[in-house]
C-alpha atoms as a PDB file:
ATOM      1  CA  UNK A   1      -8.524  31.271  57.117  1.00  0.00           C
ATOM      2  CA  UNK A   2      -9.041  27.776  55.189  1.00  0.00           C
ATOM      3  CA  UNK A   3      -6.602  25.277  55.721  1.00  0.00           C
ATOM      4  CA  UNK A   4      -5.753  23.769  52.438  1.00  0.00           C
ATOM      5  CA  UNK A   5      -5.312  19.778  52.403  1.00  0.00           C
ATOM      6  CA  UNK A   6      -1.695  18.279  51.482  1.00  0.00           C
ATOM      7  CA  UNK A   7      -3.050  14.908  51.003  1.00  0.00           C
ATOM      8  CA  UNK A   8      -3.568  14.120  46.952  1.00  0.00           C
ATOM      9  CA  UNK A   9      -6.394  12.459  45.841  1.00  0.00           C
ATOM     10  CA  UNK A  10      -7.497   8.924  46.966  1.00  0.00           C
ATOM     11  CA  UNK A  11      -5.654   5.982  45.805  1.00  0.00           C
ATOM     12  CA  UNK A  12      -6.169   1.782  46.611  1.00  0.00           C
ATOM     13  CA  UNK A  13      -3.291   0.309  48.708  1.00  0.00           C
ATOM     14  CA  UNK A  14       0.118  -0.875  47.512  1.00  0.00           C
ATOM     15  CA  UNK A  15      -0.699   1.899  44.138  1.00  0.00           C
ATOM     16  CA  UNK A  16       0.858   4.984  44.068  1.00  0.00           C
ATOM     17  CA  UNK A  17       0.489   7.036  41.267  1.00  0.00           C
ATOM     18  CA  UNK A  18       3.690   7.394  38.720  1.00  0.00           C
ATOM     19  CA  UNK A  19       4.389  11.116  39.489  1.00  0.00           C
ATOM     20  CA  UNK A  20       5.463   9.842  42.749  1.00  0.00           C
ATOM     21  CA  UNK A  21       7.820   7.148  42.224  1.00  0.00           C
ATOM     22  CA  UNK A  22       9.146   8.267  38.937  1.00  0.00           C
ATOM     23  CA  UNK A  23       9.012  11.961  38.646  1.00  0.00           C
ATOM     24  CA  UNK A  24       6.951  13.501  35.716  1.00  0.00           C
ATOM     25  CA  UNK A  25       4.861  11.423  32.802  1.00  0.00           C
ATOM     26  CA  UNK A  26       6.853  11.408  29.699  1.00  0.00           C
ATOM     27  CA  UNK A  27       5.350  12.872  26.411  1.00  0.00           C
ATOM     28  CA  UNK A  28       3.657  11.167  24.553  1.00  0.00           C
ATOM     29  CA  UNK A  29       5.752  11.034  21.161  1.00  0.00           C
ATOM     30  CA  UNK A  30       3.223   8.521  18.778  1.00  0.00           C
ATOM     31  CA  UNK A  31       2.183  11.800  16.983  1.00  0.00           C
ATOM     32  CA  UNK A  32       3.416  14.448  15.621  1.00  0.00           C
ATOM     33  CA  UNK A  33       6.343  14.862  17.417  1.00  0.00           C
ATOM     34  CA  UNK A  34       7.502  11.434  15.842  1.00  0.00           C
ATOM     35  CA  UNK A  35       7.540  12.753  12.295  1.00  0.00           C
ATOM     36  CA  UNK A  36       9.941  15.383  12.764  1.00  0.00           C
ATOM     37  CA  UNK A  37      12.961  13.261  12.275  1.00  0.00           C
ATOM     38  CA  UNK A  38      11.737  11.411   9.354  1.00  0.00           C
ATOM     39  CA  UNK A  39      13.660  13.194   6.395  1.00  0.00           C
ATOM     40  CA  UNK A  40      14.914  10.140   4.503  1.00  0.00           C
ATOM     41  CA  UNK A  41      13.811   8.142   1.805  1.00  0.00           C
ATOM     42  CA  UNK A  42      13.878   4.693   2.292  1.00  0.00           C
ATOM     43  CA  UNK A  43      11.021   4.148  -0.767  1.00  0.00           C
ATOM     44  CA  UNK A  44      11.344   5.377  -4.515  1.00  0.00           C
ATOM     45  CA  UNK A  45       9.989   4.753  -7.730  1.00  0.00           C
ATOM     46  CA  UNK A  46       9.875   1.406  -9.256  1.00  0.00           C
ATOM     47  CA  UNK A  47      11.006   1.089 -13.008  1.00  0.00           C
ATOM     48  CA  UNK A  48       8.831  -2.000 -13.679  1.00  0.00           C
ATOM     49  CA  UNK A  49       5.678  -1.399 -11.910  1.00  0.00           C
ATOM     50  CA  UNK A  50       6.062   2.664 -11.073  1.00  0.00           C
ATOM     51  CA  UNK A  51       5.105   2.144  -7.175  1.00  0.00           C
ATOM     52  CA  UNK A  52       6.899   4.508  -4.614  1.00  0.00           C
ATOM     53  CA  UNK A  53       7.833   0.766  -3.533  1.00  0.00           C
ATOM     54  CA  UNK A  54      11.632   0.278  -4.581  1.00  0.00           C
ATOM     55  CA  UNK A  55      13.097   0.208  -1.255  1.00  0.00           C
ATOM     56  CA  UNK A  56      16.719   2.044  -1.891  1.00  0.00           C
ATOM     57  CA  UNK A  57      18.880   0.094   0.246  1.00  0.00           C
ATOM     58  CA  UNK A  58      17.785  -3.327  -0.743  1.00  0.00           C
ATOM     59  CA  UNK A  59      17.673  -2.715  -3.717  1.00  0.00           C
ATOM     60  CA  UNK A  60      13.987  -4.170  -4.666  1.00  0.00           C
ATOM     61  CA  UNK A  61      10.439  -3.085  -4.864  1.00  0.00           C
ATOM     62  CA  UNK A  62       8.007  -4.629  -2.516  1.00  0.00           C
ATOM     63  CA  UNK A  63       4.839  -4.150  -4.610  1.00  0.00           C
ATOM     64  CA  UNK A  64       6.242  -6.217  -7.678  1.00  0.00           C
ATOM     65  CA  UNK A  65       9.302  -8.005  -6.449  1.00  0.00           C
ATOM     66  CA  UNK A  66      11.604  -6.237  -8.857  1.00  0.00           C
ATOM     67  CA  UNK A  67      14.256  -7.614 -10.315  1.00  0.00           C
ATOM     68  CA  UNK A  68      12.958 -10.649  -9.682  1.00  0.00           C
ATOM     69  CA  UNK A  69      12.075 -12.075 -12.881  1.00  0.00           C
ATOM     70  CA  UNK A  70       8.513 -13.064 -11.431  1.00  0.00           C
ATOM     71  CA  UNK A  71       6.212 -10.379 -10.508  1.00  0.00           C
ATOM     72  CA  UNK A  72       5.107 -10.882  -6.831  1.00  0.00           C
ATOM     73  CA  UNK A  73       1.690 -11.903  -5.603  1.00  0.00           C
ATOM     74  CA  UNK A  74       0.372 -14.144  -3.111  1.00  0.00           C
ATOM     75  CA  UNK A  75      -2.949 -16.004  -2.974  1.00  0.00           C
ATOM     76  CA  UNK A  76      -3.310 -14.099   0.651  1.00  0.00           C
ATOM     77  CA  UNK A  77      -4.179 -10.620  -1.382  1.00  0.00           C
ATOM     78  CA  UNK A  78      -7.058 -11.777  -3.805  1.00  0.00           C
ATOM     79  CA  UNK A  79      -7.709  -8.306  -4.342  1.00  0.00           C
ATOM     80  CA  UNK A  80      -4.702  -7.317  -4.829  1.00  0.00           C
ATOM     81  CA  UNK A  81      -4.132  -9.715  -7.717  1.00  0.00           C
ATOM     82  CA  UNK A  82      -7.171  -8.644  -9.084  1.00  0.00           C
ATOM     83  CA  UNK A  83      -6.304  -5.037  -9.083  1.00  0.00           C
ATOM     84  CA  UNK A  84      -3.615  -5.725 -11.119  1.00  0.00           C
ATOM     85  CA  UNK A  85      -4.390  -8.785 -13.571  1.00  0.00           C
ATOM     86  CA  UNK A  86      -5.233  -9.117 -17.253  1.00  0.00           C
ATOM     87  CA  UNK A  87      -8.152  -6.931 -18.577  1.00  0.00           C
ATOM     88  CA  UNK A  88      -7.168  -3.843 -15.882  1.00  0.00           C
ATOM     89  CA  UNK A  89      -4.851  -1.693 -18.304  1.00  0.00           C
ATOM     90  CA  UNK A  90      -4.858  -0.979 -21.952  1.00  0.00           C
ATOM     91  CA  UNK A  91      -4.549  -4.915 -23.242  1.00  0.00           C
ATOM     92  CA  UNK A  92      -3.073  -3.452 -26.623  1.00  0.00           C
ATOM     93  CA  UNK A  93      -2.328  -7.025 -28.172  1.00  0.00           C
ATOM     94  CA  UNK A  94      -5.227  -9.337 -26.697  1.00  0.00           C
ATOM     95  CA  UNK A  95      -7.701  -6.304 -27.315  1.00  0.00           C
ATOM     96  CA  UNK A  96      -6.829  -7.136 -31.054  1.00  0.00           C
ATOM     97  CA  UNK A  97      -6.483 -11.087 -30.368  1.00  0.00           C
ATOM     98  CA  UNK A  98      -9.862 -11.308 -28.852  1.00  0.00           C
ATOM     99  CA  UNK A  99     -11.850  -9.476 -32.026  1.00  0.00           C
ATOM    100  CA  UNK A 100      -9.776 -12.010 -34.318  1.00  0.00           C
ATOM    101  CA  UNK A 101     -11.486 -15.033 -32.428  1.00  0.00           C
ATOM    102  CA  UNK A 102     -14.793 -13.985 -32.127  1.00  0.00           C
ATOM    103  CA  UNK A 103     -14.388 -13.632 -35.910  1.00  0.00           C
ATOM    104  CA  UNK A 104     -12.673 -17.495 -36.378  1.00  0.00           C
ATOM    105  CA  UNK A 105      -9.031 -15.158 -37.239  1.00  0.00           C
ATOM    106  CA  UNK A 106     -10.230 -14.532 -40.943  1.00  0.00           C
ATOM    107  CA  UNK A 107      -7.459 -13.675 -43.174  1.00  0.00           C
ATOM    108  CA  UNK A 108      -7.241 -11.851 -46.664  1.00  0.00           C
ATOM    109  CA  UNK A 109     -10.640 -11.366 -48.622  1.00  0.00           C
ATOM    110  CA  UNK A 110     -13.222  -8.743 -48.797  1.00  0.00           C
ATOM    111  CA  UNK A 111     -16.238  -8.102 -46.083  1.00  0.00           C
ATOM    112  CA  UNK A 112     -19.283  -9.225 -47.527  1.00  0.00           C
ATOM    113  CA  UNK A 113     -21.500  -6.403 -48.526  1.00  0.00           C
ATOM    114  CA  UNK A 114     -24.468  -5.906 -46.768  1.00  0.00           C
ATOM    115  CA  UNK A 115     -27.464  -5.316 -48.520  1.00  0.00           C
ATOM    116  CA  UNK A 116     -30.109  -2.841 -46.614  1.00  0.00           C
ATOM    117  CA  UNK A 117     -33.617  -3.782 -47.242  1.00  0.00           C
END
């Protein structure tokens, strides 16, 4: 017959492995196991800026700031000002203001015809 060894694997001196000293490893709960609980809203929808950012219990929206009367930004997030500055949505008033200055805001008269050769 084979004797089998009760001696666990080598270890250095003065370390003894955890299982020893303070019974088994616990689980590892970063994952999966973590999101079980989470069934609450803390986030909803923000009236001014329409982010999932209002935070419910605060009582304001960490994307714009809302209702603070100035919309947050910081010079930290360039791109994030950029994402959301003049010239990214529909512009329906300067669209209109531009075209009027490249045309020295005209008003009243006729176009002038235009006479094909």
């Amino acid at each position: 017959k084979r004797q089998v060894s009760t001696q666990s694997t080598w270890e250095p001196e003065g370390c003894q492995s955890r299982a020893k000293t303070e019974g088994p490893l616990p689980a590892m709960t970063k994952g999966t196991t973590s999101f079980g609980p989470r069934q609450g809203k803390s986030h909803t929808l923000c009236r001014r800026c329409g982010r999932h950012s209002f935070h419910i219990r605060k009582r304001d929206c960490a994307a714009c700031g809302y209702p603070a009367a100035r919309i947050r930004q910081y010079q930290w997030s360039q791109k994030a000002i950029r994402r959301r500055h003049t010239g990214t949505g529909r512009m329906r008033h300067l669209k209109i203001v531009q075209r009027r200055f490249a045309n020295n805001f005209r008003q009243g008269g006729q176009a002038k015809r235009r006479v094909t050769a």
